[in-house]
Protein backbone atom coordinates (compact mmCIF):
# COMPACT_ATOMS: atom_id res chain seq x y z
CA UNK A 1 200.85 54.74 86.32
CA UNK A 2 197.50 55.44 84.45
CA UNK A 3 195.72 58.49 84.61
CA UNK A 4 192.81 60.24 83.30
CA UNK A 5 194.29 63.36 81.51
CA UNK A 6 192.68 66.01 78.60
CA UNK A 7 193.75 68.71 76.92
CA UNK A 8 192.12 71.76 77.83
CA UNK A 9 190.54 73.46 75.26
CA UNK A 10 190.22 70.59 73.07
CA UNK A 11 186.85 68.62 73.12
CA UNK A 12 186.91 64.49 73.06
CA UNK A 13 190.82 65.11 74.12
CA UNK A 14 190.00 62.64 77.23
CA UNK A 15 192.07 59.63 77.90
CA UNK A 16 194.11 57.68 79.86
CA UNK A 17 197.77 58.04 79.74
CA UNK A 18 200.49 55.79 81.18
CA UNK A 19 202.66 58.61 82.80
CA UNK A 20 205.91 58.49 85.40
CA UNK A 21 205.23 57.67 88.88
CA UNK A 22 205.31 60.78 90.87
CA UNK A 23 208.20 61.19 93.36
CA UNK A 24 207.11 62.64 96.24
CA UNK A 25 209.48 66.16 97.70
CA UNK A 26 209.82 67.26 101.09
CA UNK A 27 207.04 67.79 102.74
CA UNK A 28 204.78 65.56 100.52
CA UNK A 29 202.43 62.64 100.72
CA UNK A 30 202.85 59.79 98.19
CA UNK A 31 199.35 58.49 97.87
CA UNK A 32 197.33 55.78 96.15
CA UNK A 33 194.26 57.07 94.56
CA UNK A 34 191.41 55.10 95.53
CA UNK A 35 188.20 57.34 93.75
CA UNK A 36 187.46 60.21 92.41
CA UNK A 37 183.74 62.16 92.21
CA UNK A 38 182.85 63.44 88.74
CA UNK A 39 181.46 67.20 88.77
CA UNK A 40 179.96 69.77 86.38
CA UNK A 41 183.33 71.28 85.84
CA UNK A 42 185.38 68.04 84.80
CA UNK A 43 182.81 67.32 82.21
CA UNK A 44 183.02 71.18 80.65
CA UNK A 45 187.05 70.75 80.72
CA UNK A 46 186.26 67.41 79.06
CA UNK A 47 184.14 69.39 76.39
CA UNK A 48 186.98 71.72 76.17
CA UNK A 49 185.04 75.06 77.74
CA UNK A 50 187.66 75.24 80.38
CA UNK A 51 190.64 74.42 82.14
CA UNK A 52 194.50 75.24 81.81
CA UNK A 53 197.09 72.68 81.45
CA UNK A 54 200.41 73.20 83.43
CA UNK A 55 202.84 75.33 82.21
CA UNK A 56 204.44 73.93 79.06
CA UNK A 57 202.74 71.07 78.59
CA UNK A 58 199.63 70.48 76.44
CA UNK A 59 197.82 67.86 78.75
CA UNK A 60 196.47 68.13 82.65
CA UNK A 61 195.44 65.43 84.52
CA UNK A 62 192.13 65.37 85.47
CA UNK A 63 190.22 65.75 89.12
CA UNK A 64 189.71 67.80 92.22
CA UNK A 65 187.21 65.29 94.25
CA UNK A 66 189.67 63.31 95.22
CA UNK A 67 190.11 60.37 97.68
CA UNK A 68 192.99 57.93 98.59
CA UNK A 69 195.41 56.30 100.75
CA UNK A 70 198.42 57.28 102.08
CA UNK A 71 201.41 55.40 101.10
CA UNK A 72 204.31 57.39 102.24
CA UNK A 73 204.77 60.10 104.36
CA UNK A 74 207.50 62.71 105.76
CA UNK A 75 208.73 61.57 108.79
CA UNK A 76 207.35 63.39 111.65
CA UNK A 77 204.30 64.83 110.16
CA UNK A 78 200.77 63.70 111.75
CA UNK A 79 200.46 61.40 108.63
CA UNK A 80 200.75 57.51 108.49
CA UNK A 81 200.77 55.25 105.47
CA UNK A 82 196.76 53.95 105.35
CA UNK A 83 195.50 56.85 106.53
CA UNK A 84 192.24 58.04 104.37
CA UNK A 85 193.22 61.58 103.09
CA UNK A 86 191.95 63.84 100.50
CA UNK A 87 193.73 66.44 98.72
CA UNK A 88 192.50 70.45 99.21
CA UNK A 89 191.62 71.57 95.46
CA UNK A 90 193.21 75.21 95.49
CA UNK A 91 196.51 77.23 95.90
CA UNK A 92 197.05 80.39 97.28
CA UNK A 93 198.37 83.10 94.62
CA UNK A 94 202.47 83.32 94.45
CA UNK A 95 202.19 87.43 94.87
CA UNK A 96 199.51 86.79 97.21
CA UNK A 97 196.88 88.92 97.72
CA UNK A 98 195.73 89.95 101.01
CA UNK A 99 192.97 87.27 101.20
CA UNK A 100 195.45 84.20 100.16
CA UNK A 101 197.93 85.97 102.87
CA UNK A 102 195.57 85.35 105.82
CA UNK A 103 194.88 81.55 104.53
CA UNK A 104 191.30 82.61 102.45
CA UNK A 105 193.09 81.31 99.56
CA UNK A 106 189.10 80.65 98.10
CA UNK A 107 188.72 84.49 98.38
CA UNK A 108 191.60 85.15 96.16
CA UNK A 109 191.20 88.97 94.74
CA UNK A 110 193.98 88.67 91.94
CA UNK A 111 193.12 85.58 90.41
CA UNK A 112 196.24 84.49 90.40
CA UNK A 113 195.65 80.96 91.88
CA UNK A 114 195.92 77.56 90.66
CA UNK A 115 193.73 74.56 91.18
CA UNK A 116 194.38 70.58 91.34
CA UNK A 117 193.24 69.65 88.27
CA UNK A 118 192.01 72.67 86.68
CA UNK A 119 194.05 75.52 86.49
CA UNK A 120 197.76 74.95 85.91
CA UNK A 121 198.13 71.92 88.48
CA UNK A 122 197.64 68.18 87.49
CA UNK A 123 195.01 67.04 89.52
CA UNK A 124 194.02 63.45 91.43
CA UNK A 125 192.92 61.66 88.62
CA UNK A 126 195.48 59.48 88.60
CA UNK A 127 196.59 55.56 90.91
CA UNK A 128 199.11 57.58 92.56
CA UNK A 129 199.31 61.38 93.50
CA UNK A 130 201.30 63.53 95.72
CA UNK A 131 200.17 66.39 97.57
CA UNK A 132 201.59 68.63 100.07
CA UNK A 133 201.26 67.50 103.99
CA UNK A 134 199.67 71.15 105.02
CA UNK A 135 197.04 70.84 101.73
CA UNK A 136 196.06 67.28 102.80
CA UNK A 137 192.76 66.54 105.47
CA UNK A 138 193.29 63.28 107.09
CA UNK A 139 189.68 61.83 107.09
CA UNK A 140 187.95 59.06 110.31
CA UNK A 141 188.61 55.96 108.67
CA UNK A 142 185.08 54.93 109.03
CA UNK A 143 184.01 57.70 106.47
CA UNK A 144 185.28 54.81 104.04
CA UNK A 145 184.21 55.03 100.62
CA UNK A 146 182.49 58.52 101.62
CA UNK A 147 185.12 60.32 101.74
CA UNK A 148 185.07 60.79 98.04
CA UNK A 149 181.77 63.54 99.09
CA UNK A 150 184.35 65.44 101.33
CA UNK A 151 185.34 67.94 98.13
CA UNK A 152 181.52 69.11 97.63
CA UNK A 153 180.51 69.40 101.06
CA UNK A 154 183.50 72.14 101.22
CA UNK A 155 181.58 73.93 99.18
CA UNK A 156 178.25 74.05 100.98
CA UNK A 157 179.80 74.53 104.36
CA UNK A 158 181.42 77.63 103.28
CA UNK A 159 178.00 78.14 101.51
CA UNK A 160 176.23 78.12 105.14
CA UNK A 161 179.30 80.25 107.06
CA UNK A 162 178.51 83.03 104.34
CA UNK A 163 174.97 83.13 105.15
CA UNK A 164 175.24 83.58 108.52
CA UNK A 165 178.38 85.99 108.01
CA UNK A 166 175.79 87.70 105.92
CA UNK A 167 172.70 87.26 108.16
CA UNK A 168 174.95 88.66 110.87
CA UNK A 169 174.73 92.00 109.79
CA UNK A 170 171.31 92.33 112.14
CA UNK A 171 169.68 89.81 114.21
CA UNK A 172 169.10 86.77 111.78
CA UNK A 173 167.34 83.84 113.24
CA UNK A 174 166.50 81.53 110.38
CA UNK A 175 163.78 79.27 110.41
CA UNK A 176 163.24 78.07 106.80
CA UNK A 177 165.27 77.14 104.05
CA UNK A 178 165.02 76.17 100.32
CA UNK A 179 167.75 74.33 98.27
CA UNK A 180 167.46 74.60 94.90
CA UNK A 181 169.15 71.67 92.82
CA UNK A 182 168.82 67.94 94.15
CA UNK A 183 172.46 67.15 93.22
CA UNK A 184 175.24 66.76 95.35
CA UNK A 185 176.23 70.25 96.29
CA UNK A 186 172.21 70.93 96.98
CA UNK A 187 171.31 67.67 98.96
CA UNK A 188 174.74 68.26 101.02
CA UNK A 189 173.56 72.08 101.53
CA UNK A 190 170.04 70.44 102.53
CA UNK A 191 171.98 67.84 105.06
CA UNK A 192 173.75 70.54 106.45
CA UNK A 193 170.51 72.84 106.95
CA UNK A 194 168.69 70.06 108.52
CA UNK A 195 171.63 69.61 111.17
CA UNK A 196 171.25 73.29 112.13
CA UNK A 197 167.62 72.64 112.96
CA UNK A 198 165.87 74.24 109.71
CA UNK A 199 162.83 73.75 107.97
CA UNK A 200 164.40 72.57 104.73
CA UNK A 201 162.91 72.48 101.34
CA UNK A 202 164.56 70.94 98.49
CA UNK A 203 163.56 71.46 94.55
CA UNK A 204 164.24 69.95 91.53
CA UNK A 205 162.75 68.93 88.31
CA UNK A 206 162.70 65.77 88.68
CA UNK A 207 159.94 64.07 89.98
CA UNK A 208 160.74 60.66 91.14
CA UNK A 209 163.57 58.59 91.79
CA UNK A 210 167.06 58.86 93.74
CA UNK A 211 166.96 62.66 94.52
CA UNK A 212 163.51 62.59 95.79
CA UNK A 213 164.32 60.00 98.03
CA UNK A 214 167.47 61.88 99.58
CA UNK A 215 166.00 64.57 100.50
CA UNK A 216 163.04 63.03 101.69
CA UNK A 217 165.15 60.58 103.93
CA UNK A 218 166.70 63.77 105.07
CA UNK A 219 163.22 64.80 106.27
CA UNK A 220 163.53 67.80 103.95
CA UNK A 221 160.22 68.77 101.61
CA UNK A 222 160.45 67.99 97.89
CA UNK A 223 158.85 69.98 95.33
CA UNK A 224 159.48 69.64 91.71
CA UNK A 225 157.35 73.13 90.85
CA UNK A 226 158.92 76.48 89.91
CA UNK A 227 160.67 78.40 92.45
CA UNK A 228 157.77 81.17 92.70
CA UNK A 229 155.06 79.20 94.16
CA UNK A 230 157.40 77.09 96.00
CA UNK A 231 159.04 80.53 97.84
CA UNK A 232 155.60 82.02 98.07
CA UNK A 233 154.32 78.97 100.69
CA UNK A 234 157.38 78.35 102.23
CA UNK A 235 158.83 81.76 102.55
CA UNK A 236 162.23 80.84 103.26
CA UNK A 237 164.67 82.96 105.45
CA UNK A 238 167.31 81.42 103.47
CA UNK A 239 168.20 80.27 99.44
CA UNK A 240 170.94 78.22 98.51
CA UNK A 241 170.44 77.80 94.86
CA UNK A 242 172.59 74.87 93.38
CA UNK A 243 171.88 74.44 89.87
CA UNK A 244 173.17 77.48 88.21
CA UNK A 245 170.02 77.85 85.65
CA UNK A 246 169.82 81.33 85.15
CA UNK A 247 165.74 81.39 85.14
CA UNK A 248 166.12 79.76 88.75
CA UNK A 249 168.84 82.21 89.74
CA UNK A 250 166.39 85.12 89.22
CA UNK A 251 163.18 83.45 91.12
CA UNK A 252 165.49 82.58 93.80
CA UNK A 253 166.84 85.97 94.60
CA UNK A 254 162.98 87.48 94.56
CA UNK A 255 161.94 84.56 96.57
CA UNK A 256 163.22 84.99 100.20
CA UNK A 257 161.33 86.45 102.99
CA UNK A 258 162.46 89.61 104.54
CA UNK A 259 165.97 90.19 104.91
CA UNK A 260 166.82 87.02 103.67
CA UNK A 261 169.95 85.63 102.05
CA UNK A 262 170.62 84.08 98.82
CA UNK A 263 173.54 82.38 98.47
CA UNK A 264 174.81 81.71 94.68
CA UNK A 265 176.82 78.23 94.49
CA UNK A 266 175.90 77.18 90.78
CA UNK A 267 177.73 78.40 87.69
CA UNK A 268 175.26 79.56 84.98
CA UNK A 269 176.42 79.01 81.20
CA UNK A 270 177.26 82.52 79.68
CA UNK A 271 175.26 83.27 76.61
CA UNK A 272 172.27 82.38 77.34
CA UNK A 273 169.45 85.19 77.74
CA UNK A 274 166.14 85.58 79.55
CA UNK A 275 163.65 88.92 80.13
CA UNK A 276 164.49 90.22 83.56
CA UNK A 277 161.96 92.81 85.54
CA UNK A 278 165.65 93.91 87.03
CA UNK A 279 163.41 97.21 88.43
CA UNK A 280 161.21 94.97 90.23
CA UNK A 281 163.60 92.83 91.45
CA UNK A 282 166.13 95.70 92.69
CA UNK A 283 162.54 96.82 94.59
CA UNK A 284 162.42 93.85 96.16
CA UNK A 285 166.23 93.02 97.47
CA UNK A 286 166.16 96.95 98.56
CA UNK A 287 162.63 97.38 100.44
CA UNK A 288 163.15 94.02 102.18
CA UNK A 289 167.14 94.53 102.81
CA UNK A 290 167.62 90.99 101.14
CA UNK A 291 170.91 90.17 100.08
CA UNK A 292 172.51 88.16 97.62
CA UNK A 293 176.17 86.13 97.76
CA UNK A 294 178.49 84.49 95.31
CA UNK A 295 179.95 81.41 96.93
CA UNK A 296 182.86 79.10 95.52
CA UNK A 297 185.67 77.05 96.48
CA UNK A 298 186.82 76.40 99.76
CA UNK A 299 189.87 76.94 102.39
CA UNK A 300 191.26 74.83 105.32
CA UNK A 301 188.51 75.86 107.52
CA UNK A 302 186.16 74.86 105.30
CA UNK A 303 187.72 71.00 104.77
CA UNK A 304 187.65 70.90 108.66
CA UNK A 305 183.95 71.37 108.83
CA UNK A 306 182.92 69.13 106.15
CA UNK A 307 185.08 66.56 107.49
CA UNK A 308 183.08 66.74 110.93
CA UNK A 309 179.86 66.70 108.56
CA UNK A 310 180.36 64.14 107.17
CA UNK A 311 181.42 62.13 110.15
CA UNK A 312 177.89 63.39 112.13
CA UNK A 313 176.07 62.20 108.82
CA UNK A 314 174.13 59.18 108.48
CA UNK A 315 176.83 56.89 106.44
CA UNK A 316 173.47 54.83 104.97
CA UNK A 317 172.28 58.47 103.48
CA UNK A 318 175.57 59.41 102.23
CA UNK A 319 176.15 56.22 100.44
CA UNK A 320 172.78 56.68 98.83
CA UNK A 321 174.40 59.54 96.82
CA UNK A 322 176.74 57.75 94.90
CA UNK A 323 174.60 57.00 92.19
CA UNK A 324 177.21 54.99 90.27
CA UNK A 325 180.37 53.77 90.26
CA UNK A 326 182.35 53.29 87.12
CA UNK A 327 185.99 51.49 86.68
CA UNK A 328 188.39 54.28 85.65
CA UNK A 329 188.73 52.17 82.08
CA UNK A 330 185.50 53.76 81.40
CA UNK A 331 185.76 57.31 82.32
CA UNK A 332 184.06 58.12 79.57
CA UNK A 333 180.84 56.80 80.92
CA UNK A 334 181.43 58.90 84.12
CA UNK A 335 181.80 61.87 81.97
CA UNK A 336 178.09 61.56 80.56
CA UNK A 337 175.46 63.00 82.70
CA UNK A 338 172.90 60.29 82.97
CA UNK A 339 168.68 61.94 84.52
CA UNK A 340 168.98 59.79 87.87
CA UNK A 341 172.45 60.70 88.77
CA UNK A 342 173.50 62.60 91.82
CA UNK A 343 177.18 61.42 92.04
CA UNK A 344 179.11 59.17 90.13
CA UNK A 345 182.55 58.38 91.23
CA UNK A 346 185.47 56.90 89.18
CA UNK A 347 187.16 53.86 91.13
CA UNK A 348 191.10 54.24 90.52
CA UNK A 349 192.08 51.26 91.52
């Protein structure tokens, strides 16, 4: 079969190998890949910043967004071959740790676990894959090509259950929210603060063109200004920043109103330094009891909500965020970043 493999650590290492068909074991699906989305973190593996092949073997197979079909399955499980599946991205620890031992495998405290195609696991970049039966989500078959979004919107529902875990602390009763980042993981954290009633903001850079038009077909606000003055008018209860630049990282965290939440889903580059007030800001989060939260990853509970997401969704909006679609032959234009794209997806078959 052909899949999309690197070697991590080594930059331009990206290609497409003809490898073994996989043989599923007990317990496992045998499934035909039918896409996979294209994220921040496959393109830094690609660039050789990150990643970890399985053990003893100098290649991994690329992918955690995946999508596809079932084509076997273990008799007796609630799996049948067509059904539309995806494949849950991480493992719990082998030790575990008292978070992976009460399923919050994303919480892991050891860092011990390993992830479908980016820590020590191949992942779904490939025509055929197996996965475990109890790490597979069987998605509505009318999610269709959509399903391919199911692996970000993980993200941003556990995103929104950690605000409110954190806004639970007192009475929180949000009324205002700002995304920042027009990308996938920020216009599915917009969706999802629309459906729970919100005012919902959404910035980004960009002025014009697909992005825009999401979240303004979401009914959200666009604003393509800095985070200060956008904060300062809309005072939001609640900040889900989604682009990971640290600049934005710092206005969002001063820019909530009181005892608001800022939750943390984007991965800033390290090395890269900017001049902080951190007295000013440690005034703020303290006098208005504001609090900030790292967010990442995602565990069954997580995959169940985004799966009823997505199904609630409007399926004209959602296909409006695949941006392209490019033949796995030419991954390597999926690996380039292009201004106007919000997701691109690689079709496997």
């Amino acid at each position: 079969m052909r899949a999309l493999t690197v070697e991590p650590g080594k930059a331009g290492s990206a290609a497409i190998r003809e490898l073994p068909d996989p043989a599923p074991a007990a317990g496992e699906l045998l499934v035909e890949g039918v896409a996979l989305g294209v994220c921040g973190t496959d393109r830094e593996i690609a660039a050789g910043g990150y990643g970890w092949a399985p053990p003893g073997r100098d290649h991994l197979v690329l992918g955690h967004e995946s999508l596809g079909r079932v084509r076997e399955a273990p008799a007796g499980s609630e799996f049948t071959p067509g059904d539309l599946v995806v494949g849950v991205v991480r493992r719990p620890d082998p030790v575990p740790c008292g978070a992976c031992a009460h399923g919050a495998f994303d919480m892991c405290r050891n860092g011990r676990y390993t992830e479908r195609g980016i820590k020590h696991l191949d992942g779904y970049g490939s025509r055929l894959w197996t996965v475990e039966t109890g790490y597979a989500v069987k998605l509505d078959a009318r999610l269709d090509a959509a399903g391919v979004l199911m692996e970000p919107t993980t993200v941003v529902a556990k995103a929104w259950e950690q605000v409110e875990k954190v806004g639970a602390r007192s009475w929180f009763e949000p009324r205002r929210a700002l995304i920042t980042g027009a990308g996938p993981i920020g216009l599915l954290a917009a969706m999802l603060g629309v459906r729970r009633g919100l005012e919902v903001h959404v910035l980004d850079k960009v002025t014009s063109g697909p992005k825009k038009d999401a979240a303004e077909a979401l009914g959200a606000r666009y604003h393509s200004s800095s985070v200060t003055d956008v904060a300062a008018k809309a005072k939001p209860d609640v900040i889900i920043e989604a682009t990971g630049v640290s600049s934005v990282v710092f206005e969002a965290m001063a820019g909530t109103a009181a005892y608001g939440v800022v939750c943390l889903t984007g991965v800033s580059p390290a090395g890269r330094r900017i001049t902080v007030d951190a007295g000013a800001l440690n005034r703020e989060i303290v006098l208005e009891n504001d609090a900030v939260v790292g967010s990442v990853n995602a565990n069954l509970s997580h995959y169940a909500a985004a799966a009823d997401a997505l199904l609630a969704a409007d399926p004209a909006w959602l296909a409006r965020l695949i941006t392209r679609r490019v033949p796995l032959a030419r991954f390597a234009d999926a690996l380039e970043s292009h201004p106007d794209d919000i997701k691109v997806v690689l079709d496997l078959q």
